[in-house]
Protein backbone atom coordinates (compact mmCIF):
# COMPACT_ATOMS: atom_id res chain seq x y z
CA UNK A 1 41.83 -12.59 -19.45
CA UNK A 2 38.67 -12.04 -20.73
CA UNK A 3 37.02 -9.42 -23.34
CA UNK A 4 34.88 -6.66 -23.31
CA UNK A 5 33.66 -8.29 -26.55
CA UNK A 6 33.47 -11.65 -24.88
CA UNK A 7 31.51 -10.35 -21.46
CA UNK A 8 28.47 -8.40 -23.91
CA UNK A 9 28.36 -11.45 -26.12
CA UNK A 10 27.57 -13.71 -22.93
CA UNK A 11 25.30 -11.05 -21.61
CA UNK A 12 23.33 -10.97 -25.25
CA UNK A 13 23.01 -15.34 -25.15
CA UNK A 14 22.23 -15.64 -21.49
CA UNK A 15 20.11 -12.18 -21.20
CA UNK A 16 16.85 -13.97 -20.10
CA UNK A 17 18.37 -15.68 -17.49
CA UNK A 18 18.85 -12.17 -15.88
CA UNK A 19 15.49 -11.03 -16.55
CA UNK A 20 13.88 -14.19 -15.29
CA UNK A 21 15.62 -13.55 -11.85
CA UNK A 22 14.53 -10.21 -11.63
CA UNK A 23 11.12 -10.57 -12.55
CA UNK A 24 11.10 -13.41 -9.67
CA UNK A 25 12.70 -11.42 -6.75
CA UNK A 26 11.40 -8.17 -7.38
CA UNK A 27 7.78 -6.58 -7.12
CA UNK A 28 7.65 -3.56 -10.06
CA UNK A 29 8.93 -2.69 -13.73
CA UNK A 30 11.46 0.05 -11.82
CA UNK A 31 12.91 -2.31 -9.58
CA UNK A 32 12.91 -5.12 -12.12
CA UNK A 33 15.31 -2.27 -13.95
CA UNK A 34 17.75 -1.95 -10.98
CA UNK A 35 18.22 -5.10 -10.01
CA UNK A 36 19.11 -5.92 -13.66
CA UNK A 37 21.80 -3.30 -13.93
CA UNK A 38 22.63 -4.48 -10.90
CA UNK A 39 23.29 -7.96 -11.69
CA UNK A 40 25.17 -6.91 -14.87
CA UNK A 41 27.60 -4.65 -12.87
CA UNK A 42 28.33 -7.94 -10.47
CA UNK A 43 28.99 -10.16 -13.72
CA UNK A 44 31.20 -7.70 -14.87
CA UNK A 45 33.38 -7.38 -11.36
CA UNK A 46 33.78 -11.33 -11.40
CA UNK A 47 34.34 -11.81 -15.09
CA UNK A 48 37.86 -11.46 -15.48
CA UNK A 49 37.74 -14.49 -12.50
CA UNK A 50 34.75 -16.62 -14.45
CA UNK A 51 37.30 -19.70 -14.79
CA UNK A 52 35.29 -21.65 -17.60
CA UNK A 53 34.84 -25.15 -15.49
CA UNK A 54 31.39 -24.58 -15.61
CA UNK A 55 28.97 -23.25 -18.02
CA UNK A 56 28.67 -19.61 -18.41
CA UNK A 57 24.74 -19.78 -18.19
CA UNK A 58 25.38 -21.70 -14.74
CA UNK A 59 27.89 -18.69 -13.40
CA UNK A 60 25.54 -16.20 -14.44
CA UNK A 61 22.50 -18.02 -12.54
CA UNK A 62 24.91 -18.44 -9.52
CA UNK A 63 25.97 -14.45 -9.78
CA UNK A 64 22.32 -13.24 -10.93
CA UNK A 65 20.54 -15.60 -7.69
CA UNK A 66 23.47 -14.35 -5.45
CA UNK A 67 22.91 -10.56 -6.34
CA UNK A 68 19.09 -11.35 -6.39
CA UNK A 69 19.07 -12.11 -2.38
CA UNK A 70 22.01 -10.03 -1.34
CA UNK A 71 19.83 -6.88 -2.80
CA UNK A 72 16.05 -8.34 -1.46
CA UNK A 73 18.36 -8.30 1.63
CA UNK A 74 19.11 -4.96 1.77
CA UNK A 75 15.61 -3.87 0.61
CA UNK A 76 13.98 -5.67 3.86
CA UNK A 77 16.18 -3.46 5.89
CA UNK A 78 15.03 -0.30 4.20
CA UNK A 79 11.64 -0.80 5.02
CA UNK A 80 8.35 -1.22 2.68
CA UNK A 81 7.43 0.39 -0.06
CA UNK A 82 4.11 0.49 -1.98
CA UNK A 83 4.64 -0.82 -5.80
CA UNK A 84 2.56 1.19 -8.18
CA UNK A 85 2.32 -1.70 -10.74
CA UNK A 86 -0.16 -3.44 -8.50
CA UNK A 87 -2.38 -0.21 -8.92
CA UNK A 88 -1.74 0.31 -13.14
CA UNK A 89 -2.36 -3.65 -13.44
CA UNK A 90 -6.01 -3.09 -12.39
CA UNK A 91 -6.85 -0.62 -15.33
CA UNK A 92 -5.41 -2.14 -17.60
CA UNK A 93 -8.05 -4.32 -19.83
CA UNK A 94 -8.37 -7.53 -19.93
CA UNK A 95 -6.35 -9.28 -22.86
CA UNK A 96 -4.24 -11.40 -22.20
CA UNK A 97 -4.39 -14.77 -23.45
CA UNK A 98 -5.16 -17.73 -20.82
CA UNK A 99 -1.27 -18.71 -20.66
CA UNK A 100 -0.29 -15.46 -20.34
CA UNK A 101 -2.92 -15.45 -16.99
CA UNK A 102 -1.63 -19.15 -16.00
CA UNK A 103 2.06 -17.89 -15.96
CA UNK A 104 1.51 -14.57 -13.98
CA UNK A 105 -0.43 -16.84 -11.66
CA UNK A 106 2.27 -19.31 -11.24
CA UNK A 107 4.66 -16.38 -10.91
CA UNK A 108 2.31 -14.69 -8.46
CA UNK A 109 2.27 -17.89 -6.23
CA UNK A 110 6.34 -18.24 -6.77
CA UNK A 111 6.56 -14.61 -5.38
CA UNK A 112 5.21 -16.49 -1.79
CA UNK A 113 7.94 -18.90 -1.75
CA UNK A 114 11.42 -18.35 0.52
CA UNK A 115 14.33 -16.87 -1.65
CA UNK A 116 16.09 -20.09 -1.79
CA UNK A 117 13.10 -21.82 -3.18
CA UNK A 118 12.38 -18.96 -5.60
CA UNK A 119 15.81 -20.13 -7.25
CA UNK A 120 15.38 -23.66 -6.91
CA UNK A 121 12.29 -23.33 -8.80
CA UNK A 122 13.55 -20.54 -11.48
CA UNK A 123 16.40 -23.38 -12.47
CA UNK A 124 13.67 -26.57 -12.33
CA UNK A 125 11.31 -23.93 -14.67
CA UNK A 126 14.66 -23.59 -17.23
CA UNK A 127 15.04 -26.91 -17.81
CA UNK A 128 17.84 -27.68 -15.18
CA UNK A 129 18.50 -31.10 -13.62
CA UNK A 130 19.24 -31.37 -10.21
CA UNK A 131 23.23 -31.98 -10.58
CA UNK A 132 22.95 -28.19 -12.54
CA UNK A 133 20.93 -26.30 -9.74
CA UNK A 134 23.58 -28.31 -6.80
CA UNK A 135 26.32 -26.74 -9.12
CA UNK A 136 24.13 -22.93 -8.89
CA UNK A 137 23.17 -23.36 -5.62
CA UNK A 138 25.83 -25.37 -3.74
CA UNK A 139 23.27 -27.68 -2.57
CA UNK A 140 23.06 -31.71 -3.23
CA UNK A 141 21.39 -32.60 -5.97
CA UNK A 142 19.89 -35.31 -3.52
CA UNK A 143 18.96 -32.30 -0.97
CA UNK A 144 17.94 -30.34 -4.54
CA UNK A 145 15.51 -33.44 -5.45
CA UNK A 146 13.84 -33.20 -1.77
CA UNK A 147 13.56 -29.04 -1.33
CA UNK A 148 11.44 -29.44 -4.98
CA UNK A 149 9.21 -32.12 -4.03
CA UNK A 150 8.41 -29.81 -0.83
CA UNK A 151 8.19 -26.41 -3.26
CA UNK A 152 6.26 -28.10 -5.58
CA UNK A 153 3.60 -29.36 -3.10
CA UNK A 154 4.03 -25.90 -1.22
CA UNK A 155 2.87 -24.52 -5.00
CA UNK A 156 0.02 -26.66 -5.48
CA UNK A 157 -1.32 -26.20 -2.24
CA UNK A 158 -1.27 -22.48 -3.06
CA UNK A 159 -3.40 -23.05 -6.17
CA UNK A 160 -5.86 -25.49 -4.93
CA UNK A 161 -6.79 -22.85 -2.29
């Protein structure tokens, strides 16, 4: 059985993986929000089942991609909405650093991508090998090698335009 104590500790060392998969699936600060306390709510359900044969960073990708789609999901049937950010971003002056303008470009192109590549790429952006996103994402890690040559040539081709 696990703790209270030993679910906020895992939520404090793994935090940016949450954050990094709700900055990718969603489109504004306020989203980005409920999607997070989202995600934490699902990690809490399935802790006391979290089994320990993999990594707990691993779990939490699988849980935080899983709750990612199942809510985009249920947004698409809502209908669209309008994000505000898009409109505050333009007044905002013009200081950020070329990285920091690299990265929200990359991020900006990621945002095009299909939900299943969004994750693929999230992991391959972490560090992950292919045998760690086939663990996340139930793929191969063959099947994971092919799907990023394709994402990654779907990405440059986005740039170069």
């Amino acid at each position: 059985m696990h703790t209270k104590r030993e679910f906020i500790r895992a939520i404090k060392e793994n935090e940016g993986i949450i954050y990094k998969v709700t900055r990718l699936y969603t489109d504004s600060t306020e989203d980005q929000k409920d999607l997070y306390q989202e995600i934490v709510y699902q990690l809490w359900k399935s802790f006391s089942s979290f089994k320990e044969d993999s990594k707990i960073s691993t779990w939490m990708y699988r849980v935080a991609l899983n709750t990612a789609i199942s809510n985009l999901k249920k947004e698409k049937r809502k209908g669209t909405r309008v994000s505000m950010d898009h409109f505050l971003l333009d007044q905002i002056d013009q200081v950020d650093s070329a990285m920091e303008e690299r990265i929200t470009l990359l991020y900006a192109h990621i945002q095009k991508l299909n939900i299943v590549e969004k994750g693929i790429i999230l992991l391959h952006l972490e560090g992950k090998n292919y045998d760690e996103i086939a663990t996340i994402t139930g793929f191969t890690a063959t099947n994971i090698g092919t799907r990023l040559g394709r994402i990654k040539n779907k990405l440059r081709s986005q740039i170069n335009k």
